[in-house]
N, C-alpha and C. Protein backbone atom coordinates (compact mmCIF):
# COMPACT_ATOMS: atom_id res chain seq x y z
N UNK A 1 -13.68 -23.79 -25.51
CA UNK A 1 -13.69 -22.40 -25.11
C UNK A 1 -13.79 -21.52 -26.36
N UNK A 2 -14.66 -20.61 -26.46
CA UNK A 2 -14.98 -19.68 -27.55
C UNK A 2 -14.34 -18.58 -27.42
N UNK A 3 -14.24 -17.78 -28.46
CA UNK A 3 -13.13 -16.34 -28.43
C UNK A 3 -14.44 -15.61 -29.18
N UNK A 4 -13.55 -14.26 -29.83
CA UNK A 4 -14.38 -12.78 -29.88
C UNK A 4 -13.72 -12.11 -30.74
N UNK A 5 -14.09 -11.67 -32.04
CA UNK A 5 -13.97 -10.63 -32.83
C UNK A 5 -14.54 -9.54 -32.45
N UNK A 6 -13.76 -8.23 -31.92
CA UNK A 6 -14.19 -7.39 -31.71
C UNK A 6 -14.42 -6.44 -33.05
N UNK A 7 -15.41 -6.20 -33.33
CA UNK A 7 -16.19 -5.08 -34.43
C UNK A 7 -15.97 -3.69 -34.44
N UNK A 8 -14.62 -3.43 -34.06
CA UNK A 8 -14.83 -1.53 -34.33
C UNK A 8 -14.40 -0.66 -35.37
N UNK A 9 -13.81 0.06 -35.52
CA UNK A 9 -13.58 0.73 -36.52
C UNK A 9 -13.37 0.10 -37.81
N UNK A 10 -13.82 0.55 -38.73
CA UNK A 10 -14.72 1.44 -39.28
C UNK A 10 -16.30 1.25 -39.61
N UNK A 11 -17.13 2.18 -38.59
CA UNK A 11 -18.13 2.05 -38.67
C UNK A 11 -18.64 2.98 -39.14
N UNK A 12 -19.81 3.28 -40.15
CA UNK A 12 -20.19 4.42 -40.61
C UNK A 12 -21.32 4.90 -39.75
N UNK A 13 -21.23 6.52 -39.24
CA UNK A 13 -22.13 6.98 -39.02
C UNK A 13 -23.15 8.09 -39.19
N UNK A 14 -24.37 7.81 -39.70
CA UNK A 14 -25.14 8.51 -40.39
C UNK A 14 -26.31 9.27 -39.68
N UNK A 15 -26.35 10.28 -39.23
CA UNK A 15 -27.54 10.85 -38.66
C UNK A 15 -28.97 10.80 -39.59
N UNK A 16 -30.07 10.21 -39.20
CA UNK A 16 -31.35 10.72 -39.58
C UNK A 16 -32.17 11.13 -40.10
N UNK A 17 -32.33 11.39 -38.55
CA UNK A 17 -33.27 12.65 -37.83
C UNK A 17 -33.44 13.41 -36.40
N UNK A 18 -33.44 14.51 -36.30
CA UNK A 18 -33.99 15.10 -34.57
C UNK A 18 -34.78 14.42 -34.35
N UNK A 19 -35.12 14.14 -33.14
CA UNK A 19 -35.89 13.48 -32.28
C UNK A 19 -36.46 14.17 -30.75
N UNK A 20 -37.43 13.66 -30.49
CA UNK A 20 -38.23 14.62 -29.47
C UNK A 20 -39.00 13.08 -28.46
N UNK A 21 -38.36 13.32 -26.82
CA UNK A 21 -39.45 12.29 -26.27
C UNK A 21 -40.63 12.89 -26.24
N UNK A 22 -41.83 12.10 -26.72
CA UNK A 22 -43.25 12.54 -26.54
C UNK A 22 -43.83 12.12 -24.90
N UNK A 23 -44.87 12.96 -24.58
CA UNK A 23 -45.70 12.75 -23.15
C UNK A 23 -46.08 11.50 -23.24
N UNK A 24 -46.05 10.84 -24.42
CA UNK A 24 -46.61 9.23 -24.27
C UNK A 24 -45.42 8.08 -23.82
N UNK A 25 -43.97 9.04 -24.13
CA UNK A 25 -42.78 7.96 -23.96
C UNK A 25 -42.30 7.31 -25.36
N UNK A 26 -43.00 7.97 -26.41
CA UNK A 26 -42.64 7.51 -27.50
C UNK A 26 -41.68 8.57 -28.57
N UNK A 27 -40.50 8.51 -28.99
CA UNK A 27 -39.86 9.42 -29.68
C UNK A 27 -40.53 10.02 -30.78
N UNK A 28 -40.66 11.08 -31.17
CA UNK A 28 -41.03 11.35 -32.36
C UNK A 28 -39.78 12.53 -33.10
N UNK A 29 -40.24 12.21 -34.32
CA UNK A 29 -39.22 13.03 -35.15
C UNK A 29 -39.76 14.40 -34.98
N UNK A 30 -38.34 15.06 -35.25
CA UNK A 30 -38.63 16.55 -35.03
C UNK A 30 -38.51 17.41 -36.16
N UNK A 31 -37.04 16.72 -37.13
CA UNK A 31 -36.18 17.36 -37.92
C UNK A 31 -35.48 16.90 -38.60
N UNK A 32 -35.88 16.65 -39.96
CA UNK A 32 -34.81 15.90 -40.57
C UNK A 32 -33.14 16.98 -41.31
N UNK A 33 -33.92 17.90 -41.14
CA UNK A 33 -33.08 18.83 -42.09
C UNK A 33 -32.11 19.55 -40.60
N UNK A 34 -30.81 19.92 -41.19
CA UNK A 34 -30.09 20.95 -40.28
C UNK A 34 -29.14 19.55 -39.56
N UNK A 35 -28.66 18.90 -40.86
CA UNK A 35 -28.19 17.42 -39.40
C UNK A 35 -26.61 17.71 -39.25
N UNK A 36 -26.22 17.60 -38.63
CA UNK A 36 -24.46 16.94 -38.71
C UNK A 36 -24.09 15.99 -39.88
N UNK A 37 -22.88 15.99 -40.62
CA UNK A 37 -22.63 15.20 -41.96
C UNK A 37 -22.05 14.28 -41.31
N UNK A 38 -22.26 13.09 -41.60
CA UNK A 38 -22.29 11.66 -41.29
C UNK A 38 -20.61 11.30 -41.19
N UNK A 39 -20.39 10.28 -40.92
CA UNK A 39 -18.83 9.85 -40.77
C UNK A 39 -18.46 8.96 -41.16
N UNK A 40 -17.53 8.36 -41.99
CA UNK A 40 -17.16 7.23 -42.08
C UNK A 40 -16.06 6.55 -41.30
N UNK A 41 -15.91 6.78 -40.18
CA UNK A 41 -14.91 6.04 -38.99
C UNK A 41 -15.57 6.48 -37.73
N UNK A 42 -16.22 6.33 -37.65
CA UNK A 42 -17.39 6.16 -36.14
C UNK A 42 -16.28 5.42 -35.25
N UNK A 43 -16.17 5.95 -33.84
CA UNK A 43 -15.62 5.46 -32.55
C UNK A 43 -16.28 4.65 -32.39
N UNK A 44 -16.53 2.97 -32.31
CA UNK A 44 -17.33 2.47 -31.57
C UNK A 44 -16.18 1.02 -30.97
N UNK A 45 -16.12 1.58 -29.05
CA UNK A 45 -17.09 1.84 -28.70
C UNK A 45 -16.93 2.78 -28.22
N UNK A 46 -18.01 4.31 -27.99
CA UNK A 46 -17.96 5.69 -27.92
C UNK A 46 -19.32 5.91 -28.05
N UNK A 47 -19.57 7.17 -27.55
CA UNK A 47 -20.65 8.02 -27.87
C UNK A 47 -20.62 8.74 -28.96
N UNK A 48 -21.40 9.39 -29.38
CA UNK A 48 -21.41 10.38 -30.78
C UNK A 48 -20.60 11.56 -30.83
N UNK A 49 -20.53 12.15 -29.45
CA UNK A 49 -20.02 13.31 -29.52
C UNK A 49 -18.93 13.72 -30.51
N UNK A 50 -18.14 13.16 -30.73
CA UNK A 50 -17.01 13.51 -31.17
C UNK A 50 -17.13 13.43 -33.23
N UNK A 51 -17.76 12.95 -32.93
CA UNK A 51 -18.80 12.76 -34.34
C UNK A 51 -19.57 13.59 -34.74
N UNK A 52 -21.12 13.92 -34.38
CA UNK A 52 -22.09 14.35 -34.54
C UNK A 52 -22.03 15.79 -33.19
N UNK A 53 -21.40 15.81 -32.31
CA UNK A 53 -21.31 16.90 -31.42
C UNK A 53 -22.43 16.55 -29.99
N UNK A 54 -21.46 17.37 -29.13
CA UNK A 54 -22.35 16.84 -28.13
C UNK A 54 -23.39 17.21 -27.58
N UNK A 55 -23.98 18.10 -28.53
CA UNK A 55 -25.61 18.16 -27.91
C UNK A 55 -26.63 17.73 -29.17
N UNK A 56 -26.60 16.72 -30.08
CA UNK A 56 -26.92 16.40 -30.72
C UNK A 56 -27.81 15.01 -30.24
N UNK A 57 -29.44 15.22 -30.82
CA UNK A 57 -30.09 14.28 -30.16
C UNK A 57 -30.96 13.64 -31.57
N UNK A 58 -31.09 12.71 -31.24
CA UNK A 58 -31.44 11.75 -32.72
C UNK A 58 -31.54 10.73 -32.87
N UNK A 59 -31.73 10.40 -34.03
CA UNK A 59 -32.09 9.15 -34.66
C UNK A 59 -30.54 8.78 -35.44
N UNK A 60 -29.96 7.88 -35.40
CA UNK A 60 -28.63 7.87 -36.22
C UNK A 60 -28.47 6.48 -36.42
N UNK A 61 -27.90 6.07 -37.58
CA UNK A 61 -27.45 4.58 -38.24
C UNK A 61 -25.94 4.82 -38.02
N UNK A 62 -25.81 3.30 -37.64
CA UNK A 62 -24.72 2.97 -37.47
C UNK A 62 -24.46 1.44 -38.08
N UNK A 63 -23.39 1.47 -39.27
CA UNK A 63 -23.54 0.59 -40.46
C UNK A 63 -21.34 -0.04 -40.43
N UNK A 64 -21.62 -1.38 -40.51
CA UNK A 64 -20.16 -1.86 -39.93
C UNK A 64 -20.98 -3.11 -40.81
N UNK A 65 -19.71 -3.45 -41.81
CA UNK A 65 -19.78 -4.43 -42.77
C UNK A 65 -18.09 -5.02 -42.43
N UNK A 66 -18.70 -7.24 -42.65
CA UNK A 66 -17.58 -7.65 -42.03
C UNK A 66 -18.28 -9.01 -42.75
N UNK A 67 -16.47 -9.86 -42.83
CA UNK A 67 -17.16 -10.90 -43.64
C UNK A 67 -17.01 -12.17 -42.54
N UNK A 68 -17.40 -13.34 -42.45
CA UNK A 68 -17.58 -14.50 -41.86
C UNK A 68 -16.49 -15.05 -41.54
N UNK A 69 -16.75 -15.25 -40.36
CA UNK A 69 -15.31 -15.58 -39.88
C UNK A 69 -14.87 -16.56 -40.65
N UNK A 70 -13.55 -17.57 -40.62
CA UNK A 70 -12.99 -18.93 -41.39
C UNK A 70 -12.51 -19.50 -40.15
N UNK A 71 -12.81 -20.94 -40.84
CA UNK A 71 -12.22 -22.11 -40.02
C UNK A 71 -13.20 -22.61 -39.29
N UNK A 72 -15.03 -22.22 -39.29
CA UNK A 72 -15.81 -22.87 -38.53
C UNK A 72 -16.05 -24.23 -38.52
N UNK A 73 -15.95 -24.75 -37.83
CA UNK A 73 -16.62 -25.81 -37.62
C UNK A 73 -18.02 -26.22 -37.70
N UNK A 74 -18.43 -26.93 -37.79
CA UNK A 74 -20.09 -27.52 -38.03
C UNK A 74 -21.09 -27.39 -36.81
N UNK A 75 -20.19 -27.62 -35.72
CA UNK A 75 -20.61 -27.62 -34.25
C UNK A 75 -20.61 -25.90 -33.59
N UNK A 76 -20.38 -24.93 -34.76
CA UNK A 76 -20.22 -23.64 -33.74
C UNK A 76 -21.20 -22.79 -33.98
N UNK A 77 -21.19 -21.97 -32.83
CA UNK A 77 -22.63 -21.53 -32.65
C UNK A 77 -21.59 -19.37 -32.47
N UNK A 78 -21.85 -18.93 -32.92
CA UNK A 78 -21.98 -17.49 -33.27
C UNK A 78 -22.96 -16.28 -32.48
N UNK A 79 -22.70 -15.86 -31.53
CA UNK A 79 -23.24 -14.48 -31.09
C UNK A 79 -23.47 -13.77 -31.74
N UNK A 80 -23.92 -12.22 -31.68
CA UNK A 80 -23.52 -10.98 -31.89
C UNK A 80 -23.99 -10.29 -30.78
N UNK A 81 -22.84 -9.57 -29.98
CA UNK A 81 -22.87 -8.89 -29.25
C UNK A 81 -22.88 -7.47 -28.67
N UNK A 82 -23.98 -6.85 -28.02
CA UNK A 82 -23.74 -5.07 -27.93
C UNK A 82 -23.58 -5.22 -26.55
N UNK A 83 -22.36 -4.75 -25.97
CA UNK A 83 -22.13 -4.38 -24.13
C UNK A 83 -22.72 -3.38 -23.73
N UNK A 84 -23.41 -2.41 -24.45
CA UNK A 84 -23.85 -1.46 -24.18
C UNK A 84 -23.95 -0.47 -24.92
N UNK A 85 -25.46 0.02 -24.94
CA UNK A 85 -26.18 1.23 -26.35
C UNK A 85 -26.74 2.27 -25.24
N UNK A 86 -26.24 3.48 -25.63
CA UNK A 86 -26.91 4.53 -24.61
C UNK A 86 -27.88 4.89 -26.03
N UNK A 87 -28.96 4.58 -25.77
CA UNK A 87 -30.26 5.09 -26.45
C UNK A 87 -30.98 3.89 -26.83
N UNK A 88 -32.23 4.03 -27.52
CA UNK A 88 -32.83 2.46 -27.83
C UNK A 88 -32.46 2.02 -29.47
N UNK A 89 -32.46 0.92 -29.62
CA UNK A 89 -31.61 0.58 -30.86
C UNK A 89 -32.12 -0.55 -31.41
N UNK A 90 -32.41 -0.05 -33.09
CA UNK A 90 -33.13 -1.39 -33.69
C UNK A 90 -31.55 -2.23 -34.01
N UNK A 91 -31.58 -3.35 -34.46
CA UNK A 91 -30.32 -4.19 -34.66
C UNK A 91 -30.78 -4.55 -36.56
N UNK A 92 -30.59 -4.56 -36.97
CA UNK A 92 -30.61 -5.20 -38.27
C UNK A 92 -29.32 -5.86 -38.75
N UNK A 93 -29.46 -7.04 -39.58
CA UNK A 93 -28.18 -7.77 -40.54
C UNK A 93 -28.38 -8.25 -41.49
N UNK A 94 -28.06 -8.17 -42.32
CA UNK A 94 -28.00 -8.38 -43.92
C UNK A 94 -29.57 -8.00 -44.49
N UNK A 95 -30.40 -6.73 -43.87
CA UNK A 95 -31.58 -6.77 -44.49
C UNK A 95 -32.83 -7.02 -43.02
N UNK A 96 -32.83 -8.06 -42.39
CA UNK A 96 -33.26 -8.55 -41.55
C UNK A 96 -33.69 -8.22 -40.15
N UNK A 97 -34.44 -7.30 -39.89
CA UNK A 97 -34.37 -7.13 -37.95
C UNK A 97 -34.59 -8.16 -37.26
N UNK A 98 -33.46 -7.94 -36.25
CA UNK A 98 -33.06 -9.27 -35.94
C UNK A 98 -33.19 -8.70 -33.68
N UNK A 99 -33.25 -7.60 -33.78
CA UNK A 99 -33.54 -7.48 -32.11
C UNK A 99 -33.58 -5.82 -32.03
N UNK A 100 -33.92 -5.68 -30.76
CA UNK A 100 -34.37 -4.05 -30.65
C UNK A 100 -33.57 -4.35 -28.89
N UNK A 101 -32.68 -2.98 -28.51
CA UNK A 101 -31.79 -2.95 -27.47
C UNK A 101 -32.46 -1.52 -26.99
N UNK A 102 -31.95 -1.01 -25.49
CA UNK A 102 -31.85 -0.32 -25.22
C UNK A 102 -31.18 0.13 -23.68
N UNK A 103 -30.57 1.25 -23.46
CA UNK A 103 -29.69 1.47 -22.27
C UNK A 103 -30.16 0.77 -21.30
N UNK A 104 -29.37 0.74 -20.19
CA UNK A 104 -29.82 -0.24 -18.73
C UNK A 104 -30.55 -1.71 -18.93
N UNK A 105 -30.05 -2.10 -20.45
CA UNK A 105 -30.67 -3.46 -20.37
C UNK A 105 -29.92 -4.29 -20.12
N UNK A 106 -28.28 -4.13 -20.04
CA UNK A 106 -26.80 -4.88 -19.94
C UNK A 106 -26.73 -5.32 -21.32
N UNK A 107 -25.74 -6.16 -21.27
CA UNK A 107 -25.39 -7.05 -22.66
C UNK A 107 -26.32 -7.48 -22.99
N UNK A 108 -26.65 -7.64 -24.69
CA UNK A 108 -26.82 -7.98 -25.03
C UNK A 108 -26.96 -8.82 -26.63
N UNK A 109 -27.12 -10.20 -26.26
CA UNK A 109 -26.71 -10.97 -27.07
C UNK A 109 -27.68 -11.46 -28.23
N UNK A 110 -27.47 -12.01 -29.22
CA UNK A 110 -28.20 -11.99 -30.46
C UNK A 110 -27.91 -13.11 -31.11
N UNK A 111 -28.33 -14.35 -31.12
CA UNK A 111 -27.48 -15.50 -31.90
C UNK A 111 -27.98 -15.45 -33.35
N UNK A 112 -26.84 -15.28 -33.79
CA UNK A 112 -26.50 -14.86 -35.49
C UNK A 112 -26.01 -16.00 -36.32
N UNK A 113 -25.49 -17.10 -35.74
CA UNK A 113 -25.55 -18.50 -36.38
C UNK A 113 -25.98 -19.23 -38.07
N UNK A 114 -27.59 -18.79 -38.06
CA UNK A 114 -28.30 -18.97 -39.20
C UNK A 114 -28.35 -18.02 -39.73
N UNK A 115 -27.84 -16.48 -39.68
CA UNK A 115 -27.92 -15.62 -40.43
C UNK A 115 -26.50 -15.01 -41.36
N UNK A 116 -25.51 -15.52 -40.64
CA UNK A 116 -24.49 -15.19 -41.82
C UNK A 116 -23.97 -15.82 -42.81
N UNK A 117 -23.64 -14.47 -43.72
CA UNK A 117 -23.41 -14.90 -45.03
C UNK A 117 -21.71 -14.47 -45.11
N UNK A 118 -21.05 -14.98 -46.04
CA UNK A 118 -19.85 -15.20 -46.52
C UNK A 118 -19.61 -13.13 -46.03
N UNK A 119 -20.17 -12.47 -46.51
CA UNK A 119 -19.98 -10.82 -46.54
C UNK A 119 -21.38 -10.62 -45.47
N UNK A 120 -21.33 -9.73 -44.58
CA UNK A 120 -22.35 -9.47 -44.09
C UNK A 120 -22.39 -7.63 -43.23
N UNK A 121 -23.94 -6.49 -43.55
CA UNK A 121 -23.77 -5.80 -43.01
C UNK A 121 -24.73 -5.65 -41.70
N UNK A 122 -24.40 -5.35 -41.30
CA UNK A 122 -24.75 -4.58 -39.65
C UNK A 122 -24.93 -3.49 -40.00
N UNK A 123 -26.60 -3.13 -39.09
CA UNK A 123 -26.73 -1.93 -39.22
C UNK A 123 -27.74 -2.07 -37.50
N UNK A 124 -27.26 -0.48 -36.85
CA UNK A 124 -27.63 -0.80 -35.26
C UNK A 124 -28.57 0.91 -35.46
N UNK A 125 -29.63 0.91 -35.25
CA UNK A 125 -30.40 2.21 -35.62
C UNK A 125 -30.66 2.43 -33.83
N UNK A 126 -29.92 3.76 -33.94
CA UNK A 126 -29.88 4.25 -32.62
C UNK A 126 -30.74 5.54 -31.77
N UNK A 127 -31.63 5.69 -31.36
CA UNK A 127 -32.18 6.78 -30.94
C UNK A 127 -32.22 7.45 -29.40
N UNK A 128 -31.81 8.66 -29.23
CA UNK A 128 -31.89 8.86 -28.36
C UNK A 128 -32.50 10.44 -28.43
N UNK A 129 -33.36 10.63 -27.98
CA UNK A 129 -34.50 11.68 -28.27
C UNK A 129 -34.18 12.62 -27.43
N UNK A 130 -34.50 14.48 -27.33
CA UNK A 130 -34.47 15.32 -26.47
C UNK A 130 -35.37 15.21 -26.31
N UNK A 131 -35.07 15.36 -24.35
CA UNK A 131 -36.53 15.40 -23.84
C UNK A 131 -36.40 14.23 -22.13
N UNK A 132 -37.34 14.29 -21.20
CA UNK A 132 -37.06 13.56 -20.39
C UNK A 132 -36.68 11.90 -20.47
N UNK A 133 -35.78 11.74 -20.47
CA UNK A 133 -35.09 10.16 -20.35
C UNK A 133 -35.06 9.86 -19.12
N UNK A 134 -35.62 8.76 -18.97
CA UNK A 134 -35.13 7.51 -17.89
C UNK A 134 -33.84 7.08 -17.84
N UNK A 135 -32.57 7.52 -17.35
CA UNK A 135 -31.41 6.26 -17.72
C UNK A 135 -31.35 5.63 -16.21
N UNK A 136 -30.34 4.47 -16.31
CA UNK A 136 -30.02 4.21 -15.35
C UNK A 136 -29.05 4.63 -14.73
N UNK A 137 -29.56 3.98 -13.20
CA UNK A 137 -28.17 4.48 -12.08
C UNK A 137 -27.27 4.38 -12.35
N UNK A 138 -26.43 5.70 -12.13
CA UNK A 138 -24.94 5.55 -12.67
C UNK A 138 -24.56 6.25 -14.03
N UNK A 139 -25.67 6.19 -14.84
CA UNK A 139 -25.83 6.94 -16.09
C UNK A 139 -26.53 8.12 -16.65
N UNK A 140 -26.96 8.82 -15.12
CA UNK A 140 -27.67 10.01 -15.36
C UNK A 140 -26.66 10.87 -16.11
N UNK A 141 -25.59 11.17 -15.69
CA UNK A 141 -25.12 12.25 -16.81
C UNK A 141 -24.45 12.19 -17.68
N UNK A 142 -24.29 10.92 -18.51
CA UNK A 142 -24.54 10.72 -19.94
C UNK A 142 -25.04 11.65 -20.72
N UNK A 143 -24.44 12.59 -22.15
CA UNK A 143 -25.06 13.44 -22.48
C UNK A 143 -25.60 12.78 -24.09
N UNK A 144 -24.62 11.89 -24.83
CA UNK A 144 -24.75 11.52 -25.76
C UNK A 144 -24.97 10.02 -26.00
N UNK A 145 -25.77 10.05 -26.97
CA UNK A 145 -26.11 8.44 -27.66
C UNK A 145 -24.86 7.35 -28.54
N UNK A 146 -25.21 6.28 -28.63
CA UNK A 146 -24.21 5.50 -29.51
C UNK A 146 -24.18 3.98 -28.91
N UNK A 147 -23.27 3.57 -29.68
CA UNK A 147 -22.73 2.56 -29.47
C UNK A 147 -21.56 2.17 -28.33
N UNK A 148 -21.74 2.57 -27.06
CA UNK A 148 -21.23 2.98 -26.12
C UNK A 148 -20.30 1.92 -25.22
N UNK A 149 -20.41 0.34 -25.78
CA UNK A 149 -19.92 -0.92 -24.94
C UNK A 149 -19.24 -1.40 -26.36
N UNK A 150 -18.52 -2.49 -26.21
CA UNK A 150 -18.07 -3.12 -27.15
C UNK A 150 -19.13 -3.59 -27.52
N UNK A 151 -18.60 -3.99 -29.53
CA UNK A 151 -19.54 -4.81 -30.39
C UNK A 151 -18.62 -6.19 -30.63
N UNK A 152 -19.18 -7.59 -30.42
CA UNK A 152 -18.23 -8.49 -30.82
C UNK A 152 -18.91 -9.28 -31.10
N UNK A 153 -18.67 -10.44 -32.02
CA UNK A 153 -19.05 -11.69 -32.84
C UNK A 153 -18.09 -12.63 -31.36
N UNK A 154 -19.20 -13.71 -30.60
CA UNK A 154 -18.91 -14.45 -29.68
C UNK A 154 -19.09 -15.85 -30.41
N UNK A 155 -17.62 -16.46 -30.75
CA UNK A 155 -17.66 -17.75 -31.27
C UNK A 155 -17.32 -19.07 -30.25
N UNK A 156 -18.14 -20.13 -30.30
CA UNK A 156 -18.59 -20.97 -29.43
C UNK A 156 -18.91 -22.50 -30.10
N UNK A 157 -18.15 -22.92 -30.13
CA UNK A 157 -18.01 -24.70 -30.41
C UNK A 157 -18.79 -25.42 -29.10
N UNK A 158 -19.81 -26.50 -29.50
CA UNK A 158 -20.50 -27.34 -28.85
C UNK A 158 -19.68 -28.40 -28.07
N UNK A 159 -19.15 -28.92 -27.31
CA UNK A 159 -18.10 -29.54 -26.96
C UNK A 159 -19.06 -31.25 -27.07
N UNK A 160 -20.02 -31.03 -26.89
CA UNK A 160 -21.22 -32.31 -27.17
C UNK A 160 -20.50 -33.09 -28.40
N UNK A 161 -20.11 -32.18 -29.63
CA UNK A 161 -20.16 -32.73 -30.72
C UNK A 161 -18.99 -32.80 -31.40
């Protein structure tokens, strides 16, 4: 049976850029200048508001450095997990894009196994653009973006071996 490091505080969060949905469905930047000053203890898991304010629409990094777990075994196999991103979200780790998320997709999981190192950062690039959004049922009045579900490292021993 595998357990869970949950990943939250302290996460840094860094706005951008404004963002604009285009008629094609594709975000485009609007504004880099005029941003909210970034944070270094990001709520996650939370929306921005309380951060960046709540009518704030954008492009924002979200950066959470953590070192490798101890005591693995040879046989274990490593997640990384987002329960939920209100906006679409590149995933990067140590350098690397490693998956692209976005709202109403549920959990999702990322096997990180071959990619960690002794120190490792996370960085989850989050956008959520003004302008008509699709969300899902249940999530129409959602006003703000983020890291909105838990983040956790899902550790998992092969019982095979």
């Amino acid at each position: 049976m595998g357990h869970r490091i949950r990943l939250r505080t302290p996460w840094h969060c860094q706005p951008l850029c404004r963002t604009l949905m285009g008629d094609d469905g594709q975000s485009n930047e609007r504004n880099a200048n005029d941003l909210p000053a970034a944070s270094e203890r990001a709520e996650v898991p939370g929306d921005w508001s309380r951060t960046l304010g709540e009518n704030f629409r954008g492009r924002v990094k979200y950066t959470r450095r953590f070192q490798l777990p101890t005591g693995l075994k040879p046989n274990t196999t490593i997640g990384l997990v987002f329960e939920e991103i209100d906006g679409r979200a590149e995933v990067i780790l140590n350098g690397q894009p490693i998956a692209d998320a976005s709202f109403g997709a549920g959990a999702t999981r990322i096997d990180v196994t071959s990619l960690l190192l002794p120190r490792n950062e996370l960085i989850c690039i989050v956008d959520l653009p003004e302008g008509n959004i699709t969300r899902p049922v249940g999530r129409e009045s959602m006003a703000c973006g983020g890291l909105t579900g838990e983040v956790y490292l899902e550790i998992a021993e092969d019982s095979e071996s």
